[in-house]
Protein backbone atom coordinates (compact mmCIF):
# COMPACT_ATOMS: atom_id res chain seq x y z
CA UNK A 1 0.00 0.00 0.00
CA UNK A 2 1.54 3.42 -1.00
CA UNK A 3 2.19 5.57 2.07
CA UNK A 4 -0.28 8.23 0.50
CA UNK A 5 -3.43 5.42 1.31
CA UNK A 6 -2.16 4.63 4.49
CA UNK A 7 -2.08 8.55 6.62
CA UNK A 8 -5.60 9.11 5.43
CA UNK A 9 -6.38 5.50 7.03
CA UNK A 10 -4.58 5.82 10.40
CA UNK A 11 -5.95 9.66 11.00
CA UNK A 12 -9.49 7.24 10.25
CA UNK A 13 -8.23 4.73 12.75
CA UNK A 14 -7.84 7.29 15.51
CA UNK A 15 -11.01 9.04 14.81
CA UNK A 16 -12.54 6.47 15.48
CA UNK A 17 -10.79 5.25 18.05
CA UNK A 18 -11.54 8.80 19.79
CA UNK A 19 -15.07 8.18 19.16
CA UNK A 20 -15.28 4.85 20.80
CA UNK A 21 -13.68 6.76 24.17
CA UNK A 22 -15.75 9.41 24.35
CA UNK A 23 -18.96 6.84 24.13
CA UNK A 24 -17.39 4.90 26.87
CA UNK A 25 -16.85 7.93 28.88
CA UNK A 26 -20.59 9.25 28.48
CA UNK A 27 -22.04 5.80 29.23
CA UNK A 28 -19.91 5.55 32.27
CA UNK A 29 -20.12 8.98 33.65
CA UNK A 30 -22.62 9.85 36.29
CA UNK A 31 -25.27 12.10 34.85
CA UNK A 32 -24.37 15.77 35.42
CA UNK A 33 -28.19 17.06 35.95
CA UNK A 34 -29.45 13.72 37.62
CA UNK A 35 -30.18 15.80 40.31
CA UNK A 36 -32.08 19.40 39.93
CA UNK A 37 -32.64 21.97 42.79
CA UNK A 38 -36.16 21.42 42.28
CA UNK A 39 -36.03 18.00 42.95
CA UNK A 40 -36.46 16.22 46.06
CA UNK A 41 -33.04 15.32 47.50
CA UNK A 42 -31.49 11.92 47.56
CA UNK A 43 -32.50 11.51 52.14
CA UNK A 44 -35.80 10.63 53.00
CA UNK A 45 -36.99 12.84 56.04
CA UNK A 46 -37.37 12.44 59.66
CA UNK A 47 -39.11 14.70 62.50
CA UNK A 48 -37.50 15.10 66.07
CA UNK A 49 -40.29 17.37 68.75
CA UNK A 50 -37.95 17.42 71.63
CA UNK A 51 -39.24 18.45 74.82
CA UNK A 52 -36.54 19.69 76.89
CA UNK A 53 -35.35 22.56 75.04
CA UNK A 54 -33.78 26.15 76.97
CA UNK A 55 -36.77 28.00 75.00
CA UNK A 56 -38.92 29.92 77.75
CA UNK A 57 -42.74 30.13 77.58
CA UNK A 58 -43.12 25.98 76.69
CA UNK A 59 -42.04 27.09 72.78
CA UNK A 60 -42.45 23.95 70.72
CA UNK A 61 -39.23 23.36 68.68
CA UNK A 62 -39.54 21.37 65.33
CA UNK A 63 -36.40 19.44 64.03
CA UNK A 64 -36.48 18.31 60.67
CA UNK A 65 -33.43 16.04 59.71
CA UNK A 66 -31.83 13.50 57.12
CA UNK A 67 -32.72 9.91 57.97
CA UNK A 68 -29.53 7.52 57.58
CA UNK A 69 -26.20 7.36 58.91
CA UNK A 70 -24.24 9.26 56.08
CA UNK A 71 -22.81 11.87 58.26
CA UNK A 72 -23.26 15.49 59.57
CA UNK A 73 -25.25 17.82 57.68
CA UNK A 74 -25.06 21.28 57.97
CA UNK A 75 -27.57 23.37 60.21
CA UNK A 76 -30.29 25.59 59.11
CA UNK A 77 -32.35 27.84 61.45
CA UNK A 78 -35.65 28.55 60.29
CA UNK A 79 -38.04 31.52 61.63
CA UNK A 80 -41.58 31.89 61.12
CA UNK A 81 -43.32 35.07 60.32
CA UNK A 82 -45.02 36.85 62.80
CA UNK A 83 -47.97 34.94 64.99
CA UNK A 84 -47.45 31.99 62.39
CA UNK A 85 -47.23 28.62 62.53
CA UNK A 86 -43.97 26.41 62.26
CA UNK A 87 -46.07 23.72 60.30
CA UNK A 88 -47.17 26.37 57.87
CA UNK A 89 -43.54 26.09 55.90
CA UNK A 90 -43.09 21.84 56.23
CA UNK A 91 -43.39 22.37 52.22
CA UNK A 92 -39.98 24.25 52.32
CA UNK A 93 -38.26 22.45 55.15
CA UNK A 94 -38.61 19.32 54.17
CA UNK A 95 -37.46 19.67 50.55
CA UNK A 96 -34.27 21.50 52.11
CA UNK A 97 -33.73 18.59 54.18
CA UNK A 98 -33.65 16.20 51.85
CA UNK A 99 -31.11 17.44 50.47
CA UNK A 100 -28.88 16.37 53.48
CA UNK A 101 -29.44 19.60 55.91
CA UNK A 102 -30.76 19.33 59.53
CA UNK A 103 -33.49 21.92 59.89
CA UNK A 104 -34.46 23.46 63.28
CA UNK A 105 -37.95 25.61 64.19
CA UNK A 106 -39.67 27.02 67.23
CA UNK A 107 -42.89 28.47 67.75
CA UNK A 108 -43.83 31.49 69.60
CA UNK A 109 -46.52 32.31 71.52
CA UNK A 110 -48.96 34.01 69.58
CA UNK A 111 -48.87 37.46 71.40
CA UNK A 112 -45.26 37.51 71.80
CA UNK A 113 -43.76 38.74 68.84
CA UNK A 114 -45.82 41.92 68.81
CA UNK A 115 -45.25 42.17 73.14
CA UNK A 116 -41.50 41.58 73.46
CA UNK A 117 -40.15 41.85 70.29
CA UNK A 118 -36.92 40.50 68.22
CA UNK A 119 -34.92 42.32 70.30
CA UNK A 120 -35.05 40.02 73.51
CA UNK A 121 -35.97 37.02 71.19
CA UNK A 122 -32.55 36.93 69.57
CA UNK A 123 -31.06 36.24 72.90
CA UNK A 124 -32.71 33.10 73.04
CA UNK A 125 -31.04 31.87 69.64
CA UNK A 126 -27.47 31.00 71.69
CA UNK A 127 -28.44 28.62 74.66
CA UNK A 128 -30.41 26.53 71.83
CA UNK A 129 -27.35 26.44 69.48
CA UNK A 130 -25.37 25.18 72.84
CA UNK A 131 -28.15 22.99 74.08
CA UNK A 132 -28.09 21.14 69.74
CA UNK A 133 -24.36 20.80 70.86
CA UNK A 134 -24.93 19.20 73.29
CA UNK A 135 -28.28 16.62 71.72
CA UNK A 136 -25.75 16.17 68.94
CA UNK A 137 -23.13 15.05 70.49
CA UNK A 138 -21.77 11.22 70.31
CA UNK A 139 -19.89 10.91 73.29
CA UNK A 140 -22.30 9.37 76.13
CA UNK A 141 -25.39 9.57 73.79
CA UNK A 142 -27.74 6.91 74.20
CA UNK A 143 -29.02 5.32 70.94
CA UNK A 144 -32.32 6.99 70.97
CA UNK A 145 -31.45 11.14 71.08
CA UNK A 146 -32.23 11.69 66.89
CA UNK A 147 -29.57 14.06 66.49
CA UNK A 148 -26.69 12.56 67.56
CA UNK A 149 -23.79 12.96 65.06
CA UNK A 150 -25.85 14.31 62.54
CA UNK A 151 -24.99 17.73 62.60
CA UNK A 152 -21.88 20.07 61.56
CA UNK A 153 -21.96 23.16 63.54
CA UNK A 154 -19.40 24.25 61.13
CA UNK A 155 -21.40 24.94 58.33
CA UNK A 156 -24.46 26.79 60.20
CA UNK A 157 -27.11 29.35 57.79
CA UNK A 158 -30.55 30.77 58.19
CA UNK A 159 -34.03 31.21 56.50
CA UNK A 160 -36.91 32.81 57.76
CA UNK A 161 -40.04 34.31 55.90
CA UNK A 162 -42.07 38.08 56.80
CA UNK A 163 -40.62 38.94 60.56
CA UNK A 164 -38.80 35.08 60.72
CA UNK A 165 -36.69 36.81 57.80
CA UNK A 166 -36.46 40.07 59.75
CA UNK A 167 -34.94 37.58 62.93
CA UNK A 168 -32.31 35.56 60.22
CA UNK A 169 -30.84 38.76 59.29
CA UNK A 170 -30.50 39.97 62.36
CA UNK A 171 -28.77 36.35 63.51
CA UNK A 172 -26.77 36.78 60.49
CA UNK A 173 -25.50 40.11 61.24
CA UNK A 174 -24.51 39.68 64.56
CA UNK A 175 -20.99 37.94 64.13
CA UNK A 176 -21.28 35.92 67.95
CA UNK A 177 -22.51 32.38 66.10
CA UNK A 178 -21.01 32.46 62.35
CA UNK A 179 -23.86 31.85 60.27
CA UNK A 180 -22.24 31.34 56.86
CA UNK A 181 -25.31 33.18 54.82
CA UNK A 182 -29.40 33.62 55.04
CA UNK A 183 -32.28 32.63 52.70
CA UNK A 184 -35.02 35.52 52.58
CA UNK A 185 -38.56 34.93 51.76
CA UNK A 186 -40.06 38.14 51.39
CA UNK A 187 -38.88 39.86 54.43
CA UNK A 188 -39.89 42.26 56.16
CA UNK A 189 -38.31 44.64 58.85
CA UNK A 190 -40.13 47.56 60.49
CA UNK A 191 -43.93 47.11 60.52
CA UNK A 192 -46.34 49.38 61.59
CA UNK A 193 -47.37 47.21 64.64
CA UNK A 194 -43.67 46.64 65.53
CA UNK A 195 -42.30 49.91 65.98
CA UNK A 196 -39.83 51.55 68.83
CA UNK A 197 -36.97 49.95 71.11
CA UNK A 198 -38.15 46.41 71.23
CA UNK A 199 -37.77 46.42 67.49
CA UNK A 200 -34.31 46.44 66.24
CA UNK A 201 -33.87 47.00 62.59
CA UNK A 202 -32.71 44.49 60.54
CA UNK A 203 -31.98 46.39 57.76
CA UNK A 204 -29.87 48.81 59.85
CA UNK A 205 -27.92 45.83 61.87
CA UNK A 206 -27.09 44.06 58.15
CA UNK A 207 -25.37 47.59 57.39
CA UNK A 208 -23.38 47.38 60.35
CA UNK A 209 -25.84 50.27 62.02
CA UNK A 210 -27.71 49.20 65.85
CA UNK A 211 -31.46 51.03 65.55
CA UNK A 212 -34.42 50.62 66.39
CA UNK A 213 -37.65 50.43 64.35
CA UNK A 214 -38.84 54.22 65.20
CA UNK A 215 -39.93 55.80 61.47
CA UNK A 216 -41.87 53.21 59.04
CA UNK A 217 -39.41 54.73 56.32
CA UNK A 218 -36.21 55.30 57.78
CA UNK A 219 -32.76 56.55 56.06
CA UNK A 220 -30.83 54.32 53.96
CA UNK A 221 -28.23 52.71 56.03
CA UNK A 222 -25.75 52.18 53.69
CA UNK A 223 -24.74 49.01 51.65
CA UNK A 224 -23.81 45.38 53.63
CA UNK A 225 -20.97 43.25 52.63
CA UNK A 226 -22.74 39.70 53.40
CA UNK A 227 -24.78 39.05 50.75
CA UNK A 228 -27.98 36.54 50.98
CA UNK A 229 -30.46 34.90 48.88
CA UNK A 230 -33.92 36.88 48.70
CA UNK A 231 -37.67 35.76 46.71
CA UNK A 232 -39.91 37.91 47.31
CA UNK A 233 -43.57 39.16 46.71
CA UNK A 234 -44.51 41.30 43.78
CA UNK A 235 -47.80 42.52 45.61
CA UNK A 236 -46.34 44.94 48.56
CA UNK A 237 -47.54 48.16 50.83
CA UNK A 238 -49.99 48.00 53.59
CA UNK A 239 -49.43 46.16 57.17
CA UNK A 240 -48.09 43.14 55.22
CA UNK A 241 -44.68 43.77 53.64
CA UNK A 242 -44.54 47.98 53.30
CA UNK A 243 -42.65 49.99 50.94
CA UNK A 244 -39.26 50.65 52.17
CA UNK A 245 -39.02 47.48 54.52
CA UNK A 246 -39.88 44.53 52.12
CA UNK A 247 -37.74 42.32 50.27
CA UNK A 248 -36.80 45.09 47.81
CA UNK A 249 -35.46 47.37 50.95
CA UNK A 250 -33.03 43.99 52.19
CA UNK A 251 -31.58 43.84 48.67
CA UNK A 252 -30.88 46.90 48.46
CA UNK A 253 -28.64 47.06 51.59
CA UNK A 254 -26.97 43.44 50.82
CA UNK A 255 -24.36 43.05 48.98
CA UNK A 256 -24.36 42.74 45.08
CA UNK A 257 -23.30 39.35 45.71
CA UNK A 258 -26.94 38.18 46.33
CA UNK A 259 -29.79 36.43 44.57
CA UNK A 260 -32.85 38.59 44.17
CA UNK A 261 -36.12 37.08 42.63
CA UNK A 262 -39.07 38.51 42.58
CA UNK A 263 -42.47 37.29 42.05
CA UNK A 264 -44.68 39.92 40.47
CA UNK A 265 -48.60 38.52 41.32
CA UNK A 266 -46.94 36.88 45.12
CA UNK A 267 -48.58 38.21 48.25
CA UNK A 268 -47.11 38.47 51.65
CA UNK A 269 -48.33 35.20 52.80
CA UNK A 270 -48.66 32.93 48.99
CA UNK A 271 -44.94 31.75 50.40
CA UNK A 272 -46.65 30.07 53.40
CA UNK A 273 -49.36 27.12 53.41
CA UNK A 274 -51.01 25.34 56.44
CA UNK A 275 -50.30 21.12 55.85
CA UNK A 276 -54.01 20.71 56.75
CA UNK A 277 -57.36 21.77 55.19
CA UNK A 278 -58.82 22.20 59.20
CA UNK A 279 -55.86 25.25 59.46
CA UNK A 280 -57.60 27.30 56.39
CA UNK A 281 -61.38 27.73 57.70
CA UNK A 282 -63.19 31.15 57.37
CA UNK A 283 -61.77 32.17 60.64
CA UNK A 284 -58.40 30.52 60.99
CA UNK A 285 -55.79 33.07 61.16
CA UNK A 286 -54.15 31.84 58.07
CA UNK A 287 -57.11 32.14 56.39
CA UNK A 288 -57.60 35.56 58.15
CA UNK A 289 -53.51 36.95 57.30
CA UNK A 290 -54.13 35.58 53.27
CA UNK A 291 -56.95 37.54 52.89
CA UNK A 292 -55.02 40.71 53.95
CA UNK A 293 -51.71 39.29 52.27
CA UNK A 294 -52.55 36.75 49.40
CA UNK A 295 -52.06 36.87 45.64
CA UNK A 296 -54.72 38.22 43.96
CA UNK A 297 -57.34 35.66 42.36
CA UNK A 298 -56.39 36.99 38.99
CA UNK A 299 -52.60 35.67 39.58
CA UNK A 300 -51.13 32.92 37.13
CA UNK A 301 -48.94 31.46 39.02
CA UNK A 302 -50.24 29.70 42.53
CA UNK A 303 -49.32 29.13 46.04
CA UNK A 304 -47.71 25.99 45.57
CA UNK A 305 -45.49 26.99 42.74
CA UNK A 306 -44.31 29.87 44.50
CA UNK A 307 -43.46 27.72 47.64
CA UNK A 308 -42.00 25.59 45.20
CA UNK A 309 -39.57 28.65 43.75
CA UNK A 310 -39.03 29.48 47.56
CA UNK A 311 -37.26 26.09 48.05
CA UNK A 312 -36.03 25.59 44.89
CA UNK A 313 -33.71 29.04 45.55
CA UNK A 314 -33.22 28.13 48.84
CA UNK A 315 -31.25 24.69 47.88
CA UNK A 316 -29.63 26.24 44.87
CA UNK A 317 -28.20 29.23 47.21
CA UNK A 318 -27.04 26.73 50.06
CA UNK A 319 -25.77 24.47 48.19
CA UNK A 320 -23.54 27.43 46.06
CA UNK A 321 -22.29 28.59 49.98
CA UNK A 322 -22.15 25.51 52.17
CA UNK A 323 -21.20 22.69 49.59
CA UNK A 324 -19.46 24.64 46.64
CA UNK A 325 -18.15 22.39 44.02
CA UNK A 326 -18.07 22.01 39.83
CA UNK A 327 -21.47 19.60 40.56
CA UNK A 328 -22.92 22.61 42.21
CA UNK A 329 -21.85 25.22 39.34
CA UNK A 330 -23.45 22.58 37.05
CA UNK A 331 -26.78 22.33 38.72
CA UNK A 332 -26.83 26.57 39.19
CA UNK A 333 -26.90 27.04 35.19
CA UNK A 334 -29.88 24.37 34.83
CA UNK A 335 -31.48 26.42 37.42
CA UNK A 336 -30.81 29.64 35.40
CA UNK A 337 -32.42 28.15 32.68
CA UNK A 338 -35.53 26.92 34.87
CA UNK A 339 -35.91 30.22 36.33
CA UNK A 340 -36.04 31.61 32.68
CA UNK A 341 -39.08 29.23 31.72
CA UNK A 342 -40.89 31.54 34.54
CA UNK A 343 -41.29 34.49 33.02
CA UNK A 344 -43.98 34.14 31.41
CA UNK A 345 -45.59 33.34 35.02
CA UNK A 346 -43.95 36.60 36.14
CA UNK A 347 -40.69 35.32 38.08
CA UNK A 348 -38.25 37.92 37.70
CA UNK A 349 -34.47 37.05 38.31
CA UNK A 350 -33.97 40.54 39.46
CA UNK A 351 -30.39 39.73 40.63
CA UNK A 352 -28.34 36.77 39.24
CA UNK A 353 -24.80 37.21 41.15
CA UNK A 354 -23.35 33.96 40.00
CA UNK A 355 -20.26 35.12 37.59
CA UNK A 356 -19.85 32.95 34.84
CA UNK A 357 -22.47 30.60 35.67
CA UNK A 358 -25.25 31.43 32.86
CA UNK A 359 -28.34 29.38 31.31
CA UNK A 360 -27.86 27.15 28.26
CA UNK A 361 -23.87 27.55 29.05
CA UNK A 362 -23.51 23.41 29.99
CA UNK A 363 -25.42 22.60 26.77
CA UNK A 364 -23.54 24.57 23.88
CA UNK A 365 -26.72 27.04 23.73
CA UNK A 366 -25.80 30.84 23.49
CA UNK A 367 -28.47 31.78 25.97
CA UNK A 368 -25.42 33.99 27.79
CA UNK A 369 -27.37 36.04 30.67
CA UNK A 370 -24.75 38.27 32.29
CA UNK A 371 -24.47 38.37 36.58
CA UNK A 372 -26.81 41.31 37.84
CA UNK A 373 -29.08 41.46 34.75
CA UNK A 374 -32.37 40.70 34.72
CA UNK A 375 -34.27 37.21 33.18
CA UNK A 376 -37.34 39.70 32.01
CA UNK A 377 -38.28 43.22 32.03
């Protein structure tokens, strides 16, 4: 054979040869978007109602963990908004728990958030973080306390929704227990029913400012440099979520490092859902606080799929700061591209602050969307 015939063949050869590896290596290769934020995570959940918590007042607490013995899991305090239930966000919790994090809730009394006020209710936050030490621990723990090894106080964040939000940010500013970040669902800091000393703002403390809640509009603070993730409600003003102290008012003190969704036809309360039909009757104050804080009955997009955006961000943004990895970055552009497909229900990615992580950008698509801009207009 003339050495012409044969080059053509060997460059053949390895083609093919090329071919044949990179088949192998697809068919071998774990699936890069087997798992999406929106998905349930890989843990089935279990529920821990201890009864011998520091709390004062008889406060239930609600622990929400990762069945299995795979480990610690990072911890996650979630806050309720004001006189609400913690059963009213088991929706949320339990998707972010099964994706390996050990959720803990308490309950105030109902009168007690308006009476005393987040400024002696923060002080509460520390013995329980000791007292979890001390349920978690392995040494000398007997086989039945739930929590034991299952937690790494190392990796600590928190979420909260309406005043609960208010209370994360406020845990998150304050430096004494080194909470890595905070998940916001429509926030809100200064009320009119929680004005004067009682009521720090939240706003203020995330700028590095101590004040109290004693205008409804107060003076911008300056700009924070944690940053957080934030969805909130497109429907704001009145007693519910009011101008200058809603979700729009946190973002604009965080950092420009944070996520910022908003959903345009969301009320104040569309982000919360009792588990049971008895909790919604004419007179149950759920029923009572949608009424004054719902979605309009004109909205196209409902309750459940904005609960299901609230968790959906709240995985993708603790996963990017607690468990960062290429996995992670992989997962964040399919979510770009899912929160794109919203649009047209009126999700706005008002914020994106994840550089070089951009829609279609894993699957060859030019579908670029640069950090900061938004997904519609």
């Amino acid at each position: 054979m003339e050495k012409s015939n044969i080059i053509p063949l060997l460059r053949n050869h390895q083609q093919s040869a090329a071919f044949l590896l990179l088949c192998a290596a697809l068919m071998t290769a774990p699936a890069v978007f087997a798992q999406d934020f929106w998905k349930p995570g890989k843990y089935s959940v279990g529920f821990y109602k201890p009864w011998n918590t520091p709390l004062p007042h008889s406060w239930k607490v609600d622990v929400t963990y990762p069945k299995g013995n795979s480990g610690s899991f990072p911890l996650i305090f979630m806050f309720n908004g004001m006189e609400c239930q913690a059963s009213w966000y088991k929706d949320i919790v339990d998707h972010v728990a099964s994706w390996g994090y050990v959720i803990v809730q308490y309950t105030t009394g109902f009168f007690y958030p308006l009476g005393e006020g987040e400024r002696e209710e923060v002080e509460y936050l520390t013995p329980l973080l000791r007292w979890l030490e001390k349920e978690a621990s392995v040494n000398g723990n007997v086989w039945w306390h739930k929590l034991a090894g299952k937690i790494d106080f190392s990796r600590k964040a928190v979420m909260g929704h309406s005043r609960g939000g208010k209370l994360a940010s406020l845990h998150y500013a304050n430096s004494t227990n080194n909470f890595t970040t905070a998940v916001l669902f429509d926030p809100v800091d200064c009320s009119l029913v929680a004005q004067g000393d009682k009521h720090p703002s939240a706003i203020a403390a995330l700028a590095g400012v101590n004040a109290a809640c004693d205008v409804i509009h107060p003076a911008p603070h300056g700009t924070s440099t944690l940053s957080a993730a934030i969805i909130g409600a497109g429907i704001t003003g009145g007693v519910c979520n009011p101008l200058e102290n809603n979700a729009h008012a946190f973002f604009r003190t965080l950092s420009t490092e944070s996520l910022y969704i908003k959903v345009k036809e969301a009320g104040h309360m569309t982000f919360a859902q009792p588990p049971k039909p008895a909790s919604q009757t004419s007179c149950s104050p759920y029923t009572i606080y949608n009424r004054m804080c719902g979605s309009c009955r004109c909205s196209k997009i409902t309750s459940q799929e904005v609960i299901s955006e609230a968790r959906t961000m709240a995985v993708a943004w603790l996963e990017s700061k607690l468990r960062p990895s290429q996995d992670t970055t992989a997962h964040l552009a399919r979510y770009k591209e899912h929160l794109m497909t919203l649009t047209v229900k009126g999700v706005e990615t008002v914020h994106w602050p994840f550089e070089g992580v951009s829609a279609g950008s894993l699957l060859g698509a030019d579908v670029e969307v640069s950090a900061g801009a938004a997904a519609v207009v």
